[in-house]
N, C-alpha and C. Protein backbone atom coordinates (compact mmCIF):
# COMPACT_ATOMS: atom_id res chain seq x y z
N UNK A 1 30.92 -36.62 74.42
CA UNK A 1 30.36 -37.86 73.96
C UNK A 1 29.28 -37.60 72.91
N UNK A 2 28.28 -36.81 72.96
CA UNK A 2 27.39 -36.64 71.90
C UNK A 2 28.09 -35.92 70.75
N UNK A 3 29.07 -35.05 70.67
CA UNK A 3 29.94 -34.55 69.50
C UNK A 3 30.38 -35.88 69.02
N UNK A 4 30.70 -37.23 69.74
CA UNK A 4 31.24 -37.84 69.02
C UNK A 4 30.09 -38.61 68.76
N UNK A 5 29.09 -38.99 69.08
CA UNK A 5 27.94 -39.98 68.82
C UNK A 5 27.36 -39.25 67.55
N UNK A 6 27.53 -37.72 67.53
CA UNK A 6 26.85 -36.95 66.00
C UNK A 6 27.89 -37.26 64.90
N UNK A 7 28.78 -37.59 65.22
CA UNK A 7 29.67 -37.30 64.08
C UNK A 7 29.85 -39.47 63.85
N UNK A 8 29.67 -39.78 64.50
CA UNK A 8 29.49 -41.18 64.10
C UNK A 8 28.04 -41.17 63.33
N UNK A 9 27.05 -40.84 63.75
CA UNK A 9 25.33 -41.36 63.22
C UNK A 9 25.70 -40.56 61.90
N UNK A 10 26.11 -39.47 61.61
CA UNK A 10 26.47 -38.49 60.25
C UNK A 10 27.52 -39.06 59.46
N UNK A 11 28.80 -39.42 59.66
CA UNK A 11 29.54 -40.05 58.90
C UNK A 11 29.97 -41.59 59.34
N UNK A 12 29.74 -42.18 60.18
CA UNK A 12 30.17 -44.02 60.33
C UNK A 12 31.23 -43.77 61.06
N UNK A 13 31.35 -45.20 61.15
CA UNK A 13 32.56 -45.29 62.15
C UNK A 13 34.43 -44.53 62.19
N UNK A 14 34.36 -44.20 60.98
CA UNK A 14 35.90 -44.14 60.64
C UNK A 14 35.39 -42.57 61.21
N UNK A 15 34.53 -41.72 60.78
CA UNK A 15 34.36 -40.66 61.63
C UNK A 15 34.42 -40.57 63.18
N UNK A 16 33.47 -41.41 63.68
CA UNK A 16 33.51 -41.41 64.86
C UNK A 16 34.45 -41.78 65.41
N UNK A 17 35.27 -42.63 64.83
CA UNK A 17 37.07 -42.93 65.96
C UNK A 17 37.84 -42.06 65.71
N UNK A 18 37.90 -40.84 64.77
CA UNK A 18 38.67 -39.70 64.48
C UNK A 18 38.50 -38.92 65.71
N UNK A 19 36.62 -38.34 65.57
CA UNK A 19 36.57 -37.26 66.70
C UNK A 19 37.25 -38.20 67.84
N UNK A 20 36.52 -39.11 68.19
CA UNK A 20 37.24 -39.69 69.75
C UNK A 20 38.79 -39.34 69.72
N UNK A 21 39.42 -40.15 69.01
CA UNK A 21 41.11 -39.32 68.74
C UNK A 21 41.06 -38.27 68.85
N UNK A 22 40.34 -37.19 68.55
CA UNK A 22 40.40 -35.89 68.55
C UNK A 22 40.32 -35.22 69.77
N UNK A 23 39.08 -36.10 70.88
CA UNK A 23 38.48 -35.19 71.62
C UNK A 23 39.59 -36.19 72.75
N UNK A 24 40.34 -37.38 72.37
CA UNK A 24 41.65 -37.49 73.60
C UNK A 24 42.87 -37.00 73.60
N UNK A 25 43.04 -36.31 72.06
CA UNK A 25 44.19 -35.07 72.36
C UNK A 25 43.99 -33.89 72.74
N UNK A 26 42.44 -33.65 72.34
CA UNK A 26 42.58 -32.57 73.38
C UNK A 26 42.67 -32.39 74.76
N UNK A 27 41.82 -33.71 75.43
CA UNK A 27 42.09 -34.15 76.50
C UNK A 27 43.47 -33.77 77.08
N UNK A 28 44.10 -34.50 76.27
CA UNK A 28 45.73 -34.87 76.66
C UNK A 28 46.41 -33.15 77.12
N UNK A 29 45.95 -32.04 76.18
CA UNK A 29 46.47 -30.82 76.57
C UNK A 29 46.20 -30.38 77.69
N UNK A 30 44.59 -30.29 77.93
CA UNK A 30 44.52 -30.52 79.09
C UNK A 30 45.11 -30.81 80.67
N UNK A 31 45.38 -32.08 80.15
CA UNK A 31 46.13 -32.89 81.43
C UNK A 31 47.23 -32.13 81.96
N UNK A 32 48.23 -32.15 80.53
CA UNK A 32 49.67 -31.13 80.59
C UNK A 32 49.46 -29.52 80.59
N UNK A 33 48.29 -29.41 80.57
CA UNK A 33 48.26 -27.85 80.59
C UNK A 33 47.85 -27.66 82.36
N UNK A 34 46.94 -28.53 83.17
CA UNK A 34 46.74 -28.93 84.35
C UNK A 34 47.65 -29.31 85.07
N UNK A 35 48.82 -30.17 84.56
CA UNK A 35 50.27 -30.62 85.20
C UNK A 35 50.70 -29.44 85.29
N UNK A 36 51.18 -28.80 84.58
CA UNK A 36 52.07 -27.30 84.52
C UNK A 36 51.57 -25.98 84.94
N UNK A 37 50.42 -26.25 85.38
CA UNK A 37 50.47 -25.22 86.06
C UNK A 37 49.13 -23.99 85.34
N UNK A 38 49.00 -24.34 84.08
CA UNK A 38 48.33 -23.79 83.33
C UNK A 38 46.69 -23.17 83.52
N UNK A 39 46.09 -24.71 83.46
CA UNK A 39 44.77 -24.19 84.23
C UNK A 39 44.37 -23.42 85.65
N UNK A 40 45.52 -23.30 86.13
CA UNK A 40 44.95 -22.45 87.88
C UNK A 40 44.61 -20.98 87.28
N UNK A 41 45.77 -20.56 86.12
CA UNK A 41 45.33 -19.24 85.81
C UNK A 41 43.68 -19.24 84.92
N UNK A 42 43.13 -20.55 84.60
CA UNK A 42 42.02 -20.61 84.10
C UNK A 42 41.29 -20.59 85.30
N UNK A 43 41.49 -21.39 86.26
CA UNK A 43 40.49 -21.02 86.80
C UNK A 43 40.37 -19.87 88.50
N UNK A 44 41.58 -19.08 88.16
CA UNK A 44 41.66 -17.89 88.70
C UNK A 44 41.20 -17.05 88.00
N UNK A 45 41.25 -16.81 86.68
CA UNK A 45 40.86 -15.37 86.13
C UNK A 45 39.56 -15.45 85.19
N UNK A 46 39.11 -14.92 86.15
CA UNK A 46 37.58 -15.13 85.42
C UNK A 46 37.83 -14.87 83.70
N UNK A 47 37.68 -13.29 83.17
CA UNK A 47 38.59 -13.08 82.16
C UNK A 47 38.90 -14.41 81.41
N UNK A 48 39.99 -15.09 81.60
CA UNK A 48 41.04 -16.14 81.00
C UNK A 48 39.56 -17.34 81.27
N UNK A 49 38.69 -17.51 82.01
CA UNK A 49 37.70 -18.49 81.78
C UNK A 49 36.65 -18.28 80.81
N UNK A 50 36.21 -17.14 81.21
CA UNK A 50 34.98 -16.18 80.20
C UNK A 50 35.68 -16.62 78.66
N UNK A 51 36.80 -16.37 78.93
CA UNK A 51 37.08 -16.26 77.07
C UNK A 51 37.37 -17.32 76.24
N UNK A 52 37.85 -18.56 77.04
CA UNK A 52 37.83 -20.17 76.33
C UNK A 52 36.69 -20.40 76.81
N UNK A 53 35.35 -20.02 77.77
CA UNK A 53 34.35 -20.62 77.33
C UNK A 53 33.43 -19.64 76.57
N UNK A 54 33.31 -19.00 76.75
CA UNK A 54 32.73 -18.13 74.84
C UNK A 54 33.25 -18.90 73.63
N UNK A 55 34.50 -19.05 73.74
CA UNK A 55 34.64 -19.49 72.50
C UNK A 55 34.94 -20.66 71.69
N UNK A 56 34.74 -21.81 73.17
CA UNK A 56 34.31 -23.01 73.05
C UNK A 56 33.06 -23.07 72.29
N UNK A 57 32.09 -21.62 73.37
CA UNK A 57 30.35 -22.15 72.84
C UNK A 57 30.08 -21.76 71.66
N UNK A 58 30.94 -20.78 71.19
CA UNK A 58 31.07 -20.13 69.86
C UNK A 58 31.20 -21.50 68.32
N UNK A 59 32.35 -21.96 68.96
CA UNK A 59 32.83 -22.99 67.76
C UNK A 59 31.73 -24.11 67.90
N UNK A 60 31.17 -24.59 69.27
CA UNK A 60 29.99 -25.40 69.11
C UNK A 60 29.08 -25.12 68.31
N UNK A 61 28.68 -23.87 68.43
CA UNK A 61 27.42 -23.18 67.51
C UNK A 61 27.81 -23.19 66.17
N UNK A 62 29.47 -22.35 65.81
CA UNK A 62 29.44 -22.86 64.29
C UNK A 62 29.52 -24.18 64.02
N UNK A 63 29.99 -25.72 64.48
CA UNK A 63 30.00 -26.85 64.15
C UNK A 63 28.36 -27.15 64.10
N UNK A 64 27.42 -26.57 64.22
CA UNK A 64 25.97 -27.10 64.47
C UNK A 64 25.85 -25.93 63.53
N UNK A 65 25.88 -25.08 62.92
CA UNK A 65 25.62 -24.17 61.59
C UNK A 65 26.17 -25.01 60.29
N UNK A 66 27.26 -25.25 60.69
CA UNK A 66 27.36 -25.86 59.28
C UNK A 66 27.10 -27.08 59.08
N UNK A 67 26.74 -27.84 60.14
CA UNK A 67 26.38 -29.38 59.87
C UNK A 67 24.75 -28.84 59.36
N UNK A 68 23.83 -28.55 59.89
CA UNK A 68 22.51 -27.88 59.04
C UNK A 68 23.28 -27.34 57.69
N UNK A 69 23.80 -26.76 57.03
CA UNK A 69 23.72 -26.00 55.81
C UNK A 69 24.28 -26.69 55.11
N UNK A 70 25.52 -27.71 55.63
CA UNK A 70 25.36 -29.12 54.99
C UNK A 70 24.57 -30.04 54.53
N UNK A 71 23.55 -30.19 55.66
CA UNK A 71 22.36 -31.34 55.30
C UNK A 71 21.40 -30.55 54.12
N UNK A 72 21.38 -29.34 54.32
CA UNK A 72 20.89 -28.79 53.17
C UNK A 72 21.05 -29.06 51.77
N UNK A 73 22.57 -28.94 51.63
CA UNK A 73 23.32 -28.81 50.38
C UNK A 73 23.41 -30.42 49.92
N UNK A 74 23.59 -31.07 50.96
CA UNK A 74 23.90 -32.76 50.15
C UNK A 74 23.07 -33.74 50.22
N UNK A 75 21.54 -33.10 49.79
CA UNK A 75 20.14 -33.94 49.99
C UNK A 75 20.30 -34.67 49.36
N UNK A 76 20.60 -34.93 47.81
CA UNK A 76 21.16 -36.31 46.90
C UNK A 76 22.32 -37.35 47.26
N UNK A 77 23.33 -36.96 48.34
CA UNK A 77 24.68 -37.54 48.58
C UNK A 77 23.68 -38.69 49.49
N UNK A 78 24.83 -40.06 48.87
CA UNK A 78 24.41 -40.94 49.97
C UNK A 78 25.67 -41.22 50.08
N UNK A 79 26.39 -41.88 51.32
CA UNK A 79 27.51 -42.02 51.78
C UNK A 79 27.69 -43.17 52.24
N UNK A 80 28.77 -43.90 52.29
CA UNK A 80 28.59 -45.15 53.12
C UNK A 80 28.88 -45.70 53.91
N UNK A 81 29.42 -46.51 54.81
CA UNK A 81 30.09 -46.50 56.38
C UNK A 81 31.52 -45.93 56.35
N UNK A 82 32.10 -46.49 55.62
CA UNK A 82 33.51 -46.13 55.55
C UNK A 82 34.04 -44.92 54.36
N UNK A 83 32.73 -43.80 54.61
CA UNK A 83 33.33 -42.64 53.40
C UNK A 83 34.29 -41.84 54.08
N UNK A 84 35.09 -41.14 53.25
CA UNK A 84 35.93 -40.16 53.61
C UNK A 84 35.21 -38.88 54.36
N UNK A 85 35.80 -38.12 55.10
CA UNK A 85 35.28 -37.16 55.94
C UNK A 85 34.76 -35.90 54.69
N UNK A 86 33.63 -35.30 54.72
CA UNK A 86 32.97 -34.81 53.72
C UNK A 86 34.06 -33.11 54.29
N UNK A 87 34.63 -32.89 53.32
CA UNK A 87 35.05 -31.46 53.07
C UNK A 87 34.26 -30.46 54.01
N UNK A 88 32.58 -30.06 53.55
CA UNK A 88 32.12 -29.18 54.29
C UNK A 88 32.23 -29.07 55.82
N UNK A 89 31.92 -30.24 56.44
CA UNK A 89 31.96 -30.74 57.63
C UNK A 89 33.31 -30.52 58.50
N UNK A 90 34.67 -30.93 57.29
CA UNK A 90 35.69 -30.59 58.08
C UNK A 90 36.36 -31.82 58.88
N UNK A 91 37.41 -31.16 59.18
CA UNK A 91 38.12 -32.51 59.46
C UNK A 91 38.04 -33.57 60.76
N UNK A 92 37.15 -34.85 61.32
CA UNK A 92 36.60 -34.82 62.61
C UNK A 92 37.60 -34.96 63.50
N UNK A 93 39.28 -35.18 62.92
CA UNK A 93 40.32 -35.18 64.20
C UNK A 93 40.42 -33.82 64.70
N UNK A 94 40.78 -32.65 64.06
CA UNK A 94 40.95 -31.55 64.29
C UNK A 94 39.63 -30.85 65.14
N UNK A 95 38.60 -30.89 64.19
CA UNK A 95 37.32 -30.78 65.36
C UNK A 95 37.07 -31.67 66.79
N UNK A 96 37.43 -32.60 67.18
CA UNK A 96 37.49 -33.27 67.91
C UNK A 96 38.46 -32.37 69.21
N UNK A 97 39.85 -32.13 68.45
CA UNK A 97 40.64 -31.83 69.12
C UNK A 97 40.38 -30.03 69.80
N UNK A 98 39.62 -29.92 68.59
CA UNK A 98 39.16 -28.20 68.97
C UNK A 98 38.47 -28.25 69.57
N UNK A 99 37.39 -29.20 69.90
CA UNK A 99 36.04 -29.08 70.81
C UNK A 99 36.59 -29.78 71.90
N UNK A 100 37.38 -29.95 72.24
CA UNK A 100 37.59 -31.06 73.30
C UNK A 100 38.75 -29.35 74.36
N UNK A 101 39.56 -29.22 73.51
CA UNK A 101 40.34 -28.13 73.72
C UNK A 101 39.74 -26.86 74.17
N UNK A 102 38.53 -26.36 73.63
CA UNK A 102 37.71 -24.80 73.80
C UNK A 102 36.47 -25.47 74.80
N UNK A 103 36.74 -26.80 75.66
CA UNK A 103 35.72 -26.73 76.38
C UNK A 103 36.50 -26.62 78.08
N UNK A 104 36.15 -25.36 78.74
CA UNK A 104 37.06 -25.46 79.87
C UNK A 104 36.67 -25.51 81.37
N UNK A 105 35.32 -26.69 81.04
CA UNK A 105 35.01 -27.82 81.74
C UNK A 105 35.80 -28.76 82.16
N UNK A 106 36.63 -28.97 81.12
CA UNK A 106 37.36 -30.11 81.18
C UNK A 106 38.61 -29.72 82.02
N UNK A 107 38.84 -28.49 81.57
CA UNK A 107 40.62 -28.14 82.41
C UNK A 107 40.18 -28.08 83.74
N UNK A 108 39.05 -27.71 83.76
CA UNK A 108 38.40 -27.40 85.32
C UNK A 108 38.28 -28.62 86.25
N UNK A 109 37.79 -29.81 85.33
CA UNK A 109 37.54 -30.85 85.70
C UNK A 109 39.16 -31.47 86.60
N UNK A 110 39.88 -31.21 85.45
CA UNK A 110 41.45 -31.19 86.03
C UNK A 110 42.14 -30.77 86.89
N UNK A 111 41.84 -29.78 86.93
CA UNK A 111 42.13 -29.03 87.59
C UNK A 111 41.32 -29.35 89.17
N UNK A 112 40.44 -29.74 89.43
CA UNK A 112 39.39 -29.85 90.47
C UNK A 112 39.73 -31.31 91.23
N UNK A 113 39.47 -32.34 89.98
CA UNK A 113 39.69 -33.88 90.67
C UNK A 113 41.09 -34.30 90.61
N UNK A 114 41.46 -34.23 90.01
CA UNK A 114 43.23 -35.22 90.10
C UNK A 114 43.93 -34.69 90.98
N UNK A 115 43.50 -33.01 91.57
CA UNK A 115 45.26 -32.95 92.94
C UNK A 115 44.49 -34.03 93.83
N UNK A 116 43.47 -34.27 94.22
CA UNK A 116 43.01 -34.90 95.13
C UNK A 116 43.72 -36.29 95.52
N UNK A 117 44.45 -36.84 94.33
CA UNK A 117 44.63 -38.41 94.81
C UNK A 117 46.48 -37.86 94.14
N UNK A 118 46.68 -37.17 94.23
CA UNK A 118 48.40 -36.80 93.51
C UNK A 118 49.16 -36.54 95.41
N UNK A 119 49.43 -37.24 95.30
CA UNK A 119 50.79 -37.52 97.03
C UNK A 119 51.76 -35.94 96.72
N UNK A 120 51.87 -35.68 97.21
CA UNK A 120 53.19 -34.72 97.16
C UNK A 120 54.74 -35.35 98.05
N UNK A 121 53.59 -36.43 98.96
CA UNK A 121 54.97 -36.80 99.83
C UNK A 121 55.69 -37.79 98.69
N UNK A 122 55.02 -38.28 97.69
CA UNK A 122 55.65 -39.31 97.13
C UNK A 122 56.44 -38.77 96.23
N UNK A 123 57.00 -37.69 95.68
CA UNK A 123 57.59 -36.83 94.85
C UNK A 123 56.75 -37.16 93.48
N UNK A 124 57.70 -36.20 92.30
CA UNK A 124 57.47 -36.63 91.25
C UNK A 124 55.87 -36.26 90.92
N UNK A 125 55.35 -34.81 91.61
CA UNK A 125 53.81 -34.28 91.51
C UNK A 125 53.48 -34.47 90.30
N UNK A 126 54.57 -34.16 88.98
CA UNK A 126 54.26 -33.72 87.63
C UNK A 126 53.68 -35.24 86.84
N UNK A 127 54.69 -35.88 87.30
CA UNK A 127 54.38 -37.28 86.97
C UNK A 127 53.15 -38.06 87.27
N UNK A 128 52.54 -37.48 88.57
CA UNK A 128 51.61 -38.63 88.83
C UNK A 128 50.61 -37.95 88.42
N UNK A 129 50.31 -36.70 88.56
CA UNK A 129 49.00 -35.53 87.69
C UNK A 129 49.12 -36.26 86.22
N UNK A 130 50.03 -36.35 85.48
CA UNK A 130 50.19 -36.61 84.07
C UNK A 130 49.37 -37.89 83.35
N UNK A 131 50.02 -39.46 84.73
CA UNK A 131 49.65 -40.27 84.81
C UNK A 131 48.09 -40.23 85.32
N UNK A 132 47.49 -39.67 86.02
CA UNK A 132 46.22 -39.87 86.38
C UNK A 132 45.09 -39.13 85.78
N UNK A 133 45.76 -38.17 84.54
CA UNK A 133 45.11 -37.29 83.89
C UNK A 133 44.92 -38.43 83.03
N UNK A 134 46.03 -38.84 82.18
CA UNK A 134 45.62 -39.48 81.18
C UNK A 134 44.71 -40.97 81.90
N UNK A 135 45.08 -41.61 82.67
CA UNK A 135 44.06 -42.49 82.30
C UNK A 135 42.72 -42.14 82.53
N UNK A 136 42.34 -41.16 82.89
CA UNK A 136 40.86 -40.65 83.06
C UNK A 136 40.32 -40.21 81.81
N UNK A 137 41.44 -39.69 80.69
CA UNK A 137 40.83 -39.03 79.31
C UNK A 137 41.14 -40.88 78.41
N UNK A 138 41.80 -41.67 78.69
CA UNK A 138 41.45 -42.73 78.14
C UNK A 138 40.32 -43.85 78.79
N UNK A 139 39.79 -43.57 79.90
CA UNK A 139 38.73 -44.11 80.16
C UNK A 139 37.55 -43.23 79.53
N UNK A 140 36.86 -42.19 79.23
CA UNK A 140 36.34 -41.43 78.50
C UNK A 140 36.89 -41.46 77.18
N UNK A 141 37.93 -42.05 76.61
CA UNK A 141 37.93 -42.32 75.10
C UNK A 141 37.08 -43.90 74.88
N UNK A 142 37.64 -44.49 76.05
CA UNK A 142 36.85 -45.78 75.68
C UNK A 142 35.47 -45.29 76.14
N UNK A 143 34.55 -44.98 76.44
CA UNK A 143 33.43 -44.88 76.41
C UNK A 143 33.32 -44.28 75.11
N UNK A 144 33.24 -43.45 74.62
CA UNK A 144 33.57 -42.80 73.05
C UNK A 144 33.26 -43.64 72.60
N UNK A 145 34.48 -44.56 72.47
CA UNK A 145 34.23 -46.24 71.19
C UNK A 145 33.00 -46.73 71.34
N UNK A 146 33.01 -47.06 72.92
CA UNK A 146 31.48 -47.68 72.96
C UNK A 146 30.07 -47.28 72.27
N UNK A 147 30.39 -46.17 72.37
CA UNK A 147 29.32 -45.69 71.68
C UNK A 147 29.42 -45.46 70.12
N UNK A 148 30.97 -45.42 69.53
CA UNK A 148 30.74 -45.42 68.58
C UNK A 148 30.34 -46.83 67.73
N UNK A 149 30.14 -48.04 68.26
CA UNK A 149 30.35 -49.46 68.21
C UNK A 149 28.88 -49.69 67.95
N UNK A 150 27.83 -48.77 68.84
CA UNK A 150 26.97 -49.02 69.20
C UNK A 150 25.87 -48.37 68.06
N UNK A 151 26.40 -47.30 68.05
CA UNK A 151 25.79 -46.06 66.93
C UNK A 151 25.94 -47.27 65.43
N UNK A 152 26.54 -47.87 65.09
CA UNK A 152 27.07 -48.53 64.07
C UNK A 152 25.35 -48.87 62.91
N UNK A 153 24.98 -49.81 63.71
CA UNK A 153 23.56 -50.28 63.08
C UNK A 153 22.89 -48.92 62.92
N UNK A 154 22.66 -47.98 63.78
CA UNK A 154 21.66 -46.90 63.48
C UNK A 154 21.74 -46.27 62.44
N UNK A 155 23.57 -46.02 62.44
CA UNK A 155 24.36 -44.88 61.38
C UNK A 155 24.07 -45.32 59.66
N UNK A 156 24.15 -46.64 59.63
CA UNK A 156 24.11 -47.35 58.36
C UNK A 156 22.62 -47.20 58.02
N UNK A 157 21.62 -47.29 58.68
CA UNK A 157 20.34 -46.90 58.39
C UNK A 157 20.02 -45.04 58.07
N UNK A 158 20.41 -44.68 59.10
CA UNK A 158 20.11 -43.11 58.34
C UNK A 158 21.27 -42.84 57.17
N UNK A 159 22.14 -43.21 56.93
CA UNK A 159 23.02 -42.95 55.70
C UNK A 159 22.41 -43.84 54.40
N UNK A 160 21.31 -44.69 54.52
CA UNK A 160 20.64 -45.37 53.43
C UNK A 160 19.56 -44.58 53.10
N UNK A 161 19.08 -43.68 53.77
CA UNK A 161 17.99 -42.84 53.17
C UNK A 161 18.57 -41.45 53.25
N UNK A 162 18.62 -40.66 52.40
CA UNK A 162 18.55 -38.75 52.15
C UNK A 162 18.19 -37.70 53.12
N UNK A 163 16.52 -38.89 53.11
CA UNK A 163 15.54 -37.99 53.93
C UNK A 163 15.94 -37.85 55.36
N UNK A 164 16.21 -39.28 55.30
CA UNK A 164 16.68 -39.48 56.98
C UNK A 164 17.82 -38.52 57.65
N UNK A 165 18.96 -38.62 56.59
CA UNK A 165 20.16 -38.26 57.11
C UNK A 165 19.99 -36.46 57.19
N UNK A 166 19.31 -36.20 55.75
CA UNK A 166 19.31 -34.91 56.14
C UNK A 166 18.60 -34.37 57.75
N UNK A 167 17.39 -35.10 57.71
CA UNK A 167 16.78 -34.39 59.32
C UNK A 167 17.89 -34.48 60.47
N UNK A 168 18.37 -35.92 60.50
CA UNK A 168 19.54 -36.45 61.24
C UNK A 168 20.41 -34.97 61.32
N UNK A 169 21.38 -34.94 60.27
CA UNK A 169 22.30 -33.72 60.24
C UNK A 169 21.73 -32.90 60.99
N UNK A 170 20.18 -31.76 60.60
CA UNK A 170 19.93 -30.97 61.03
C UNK A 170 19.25 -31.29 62.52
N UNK A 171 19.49 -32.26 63.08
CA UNK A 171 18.65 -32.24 64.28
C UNK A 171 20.16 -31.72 65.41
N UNK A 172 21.00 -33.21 64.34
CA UNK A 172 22.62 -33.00 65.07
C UNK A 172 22.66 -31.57 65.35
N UNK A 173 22.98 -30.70 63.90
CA UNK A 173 23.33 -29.23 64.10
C UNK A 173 22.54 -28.53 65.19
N UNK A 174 21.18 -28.84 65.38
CA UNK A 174 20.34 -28.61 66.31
C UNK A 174 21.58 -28.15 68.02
N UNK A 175 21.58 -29.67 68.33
CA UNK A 175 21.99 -29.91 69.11
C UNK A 175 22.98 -29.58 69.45
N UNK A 176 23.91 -29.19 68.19
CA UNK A 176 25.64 -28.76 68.81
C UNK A 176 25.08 -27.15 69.14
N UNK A 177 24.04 -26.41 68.34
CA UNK A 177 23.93 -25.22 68.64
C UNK A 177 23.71 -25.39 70.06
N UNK A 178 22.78 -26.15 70.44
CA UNK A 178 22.04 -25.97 72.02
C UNK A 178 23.22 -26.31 72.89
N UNK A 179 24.12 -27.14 72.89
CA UNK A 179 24.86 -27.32 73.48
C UNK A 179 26.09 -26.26 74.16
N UNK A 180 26.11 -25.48 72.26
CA UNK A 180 27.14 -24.23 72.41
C UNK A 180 26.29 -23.34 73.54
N UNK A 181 25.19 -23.34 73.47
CA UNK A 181 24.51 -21.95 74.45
C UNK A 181 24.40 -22.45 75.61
N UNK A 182 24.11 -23.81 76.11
CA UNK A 182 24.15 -24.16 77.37
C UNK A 182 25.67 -23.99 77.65
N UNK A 183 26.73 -24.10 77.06
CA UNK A 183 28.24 -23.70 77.60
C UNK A 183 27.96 -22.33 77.42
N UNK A 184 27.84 -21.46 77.06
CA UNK A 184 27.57 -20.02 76.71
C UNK A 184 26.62 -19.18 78.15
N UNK A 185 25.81 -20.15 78.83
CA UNK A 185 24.68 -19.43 79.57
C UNK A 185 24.89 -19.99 81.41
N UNK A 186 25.70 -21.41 80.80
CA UNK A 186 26.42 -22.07 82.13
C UNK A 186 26.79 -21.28 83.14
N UNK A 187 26.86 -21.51 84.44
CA UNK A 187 27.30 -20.74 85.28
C UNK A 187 28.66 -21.05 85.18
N UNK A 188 29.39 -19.76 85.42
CA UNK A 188 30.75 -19.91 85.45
C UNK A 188 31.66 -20.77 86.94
N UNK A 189 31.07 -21.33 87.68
CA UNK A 189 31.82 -22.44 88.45
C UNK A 189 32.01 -23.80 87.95
């Protein structure tokens, strides 16, 4: 949610409904990577956990490096609600989908809550994991919106001043770094 609340207050709304798209397909792998069987070896082998979360916290930290060396570089750019996704920054579906994907919280999360309410007597295990995955990553997309709905008035104000947006950017980048190291320093359960 705050990857997507930064990338809304930094580029407007058409940004912020990308990452959300982004961060519910990654979701979505998730789910099917949790249906099939996928995540148990995540969260059996330490190894296979250690290494999608390193390098979840890794790509957090570079998405918060280059949003700072951005705000650096485009102190004159003013942008406006509906600009195109700025090159340096990168693309926010794909980032969305990468940060949503290299965080393996989430498979865990999957992995942890949904056998709980999945019947086995009722057949069809694959199906109802699938079904109960996704509506949990589309109830967390709609919160997303909400916030990107909400961010709206703020975003249009720091994108009217330089000064603003640049601190903005670099506070964002701030934050994706801190974020990458709190996944980085997290206990591994």
């Amino acid at each position: 949610m705050l990857y997507v609340l930064a990338r809304s207050l930094a580029g407007g709304r058409r940004e912020g409904v990308l990452s959300a798209l982004g961060t519910f397909l990654g979701g979505m792998v998730h789910v099917f990577a949790a249906a099939l069987g996928v995540s148990v070896i995540l969260a059996r082998s330490a190894i296979a956990f250690s290494t999608v979360k390193y390098a979840g916290a890794a790509y957090l930290c570079f998405l918060g490096v280059r949003m700072i060396l951005d705000a650096r570089q485009q102190e004159a750019f003013v942008t406006n609600d509906f600009a195109a996704p700025n090159a340096a920054t990168g693309n926010p579906l794909w980032q969305g989908v990468a940060t949503e994907v290299l965080n393996p919280k989430t498979a865990l999360f999957f992995l942890s809550f949904i056998p709980q309410f999945v019947s086995r007597g009722s057949g069809h295990v694959f199906l109802q994991f699938v079904l109960l995955g996704t509506f949990s990553v589309v109830l967390n997309t709609t919160a997303d919106l909400v916030v990107i709905m909400l961010a709206g008035p703020l975003g249009k104000k720091i994108r009217s001043s330089a000064v603003f947006r640049r601190r903005q950017r670099t506070v964002t980048g701030a934050i994706m770094i801190g974020l990458g190291s709190y996944l980085a320093m997290s206990d591994s359960q």
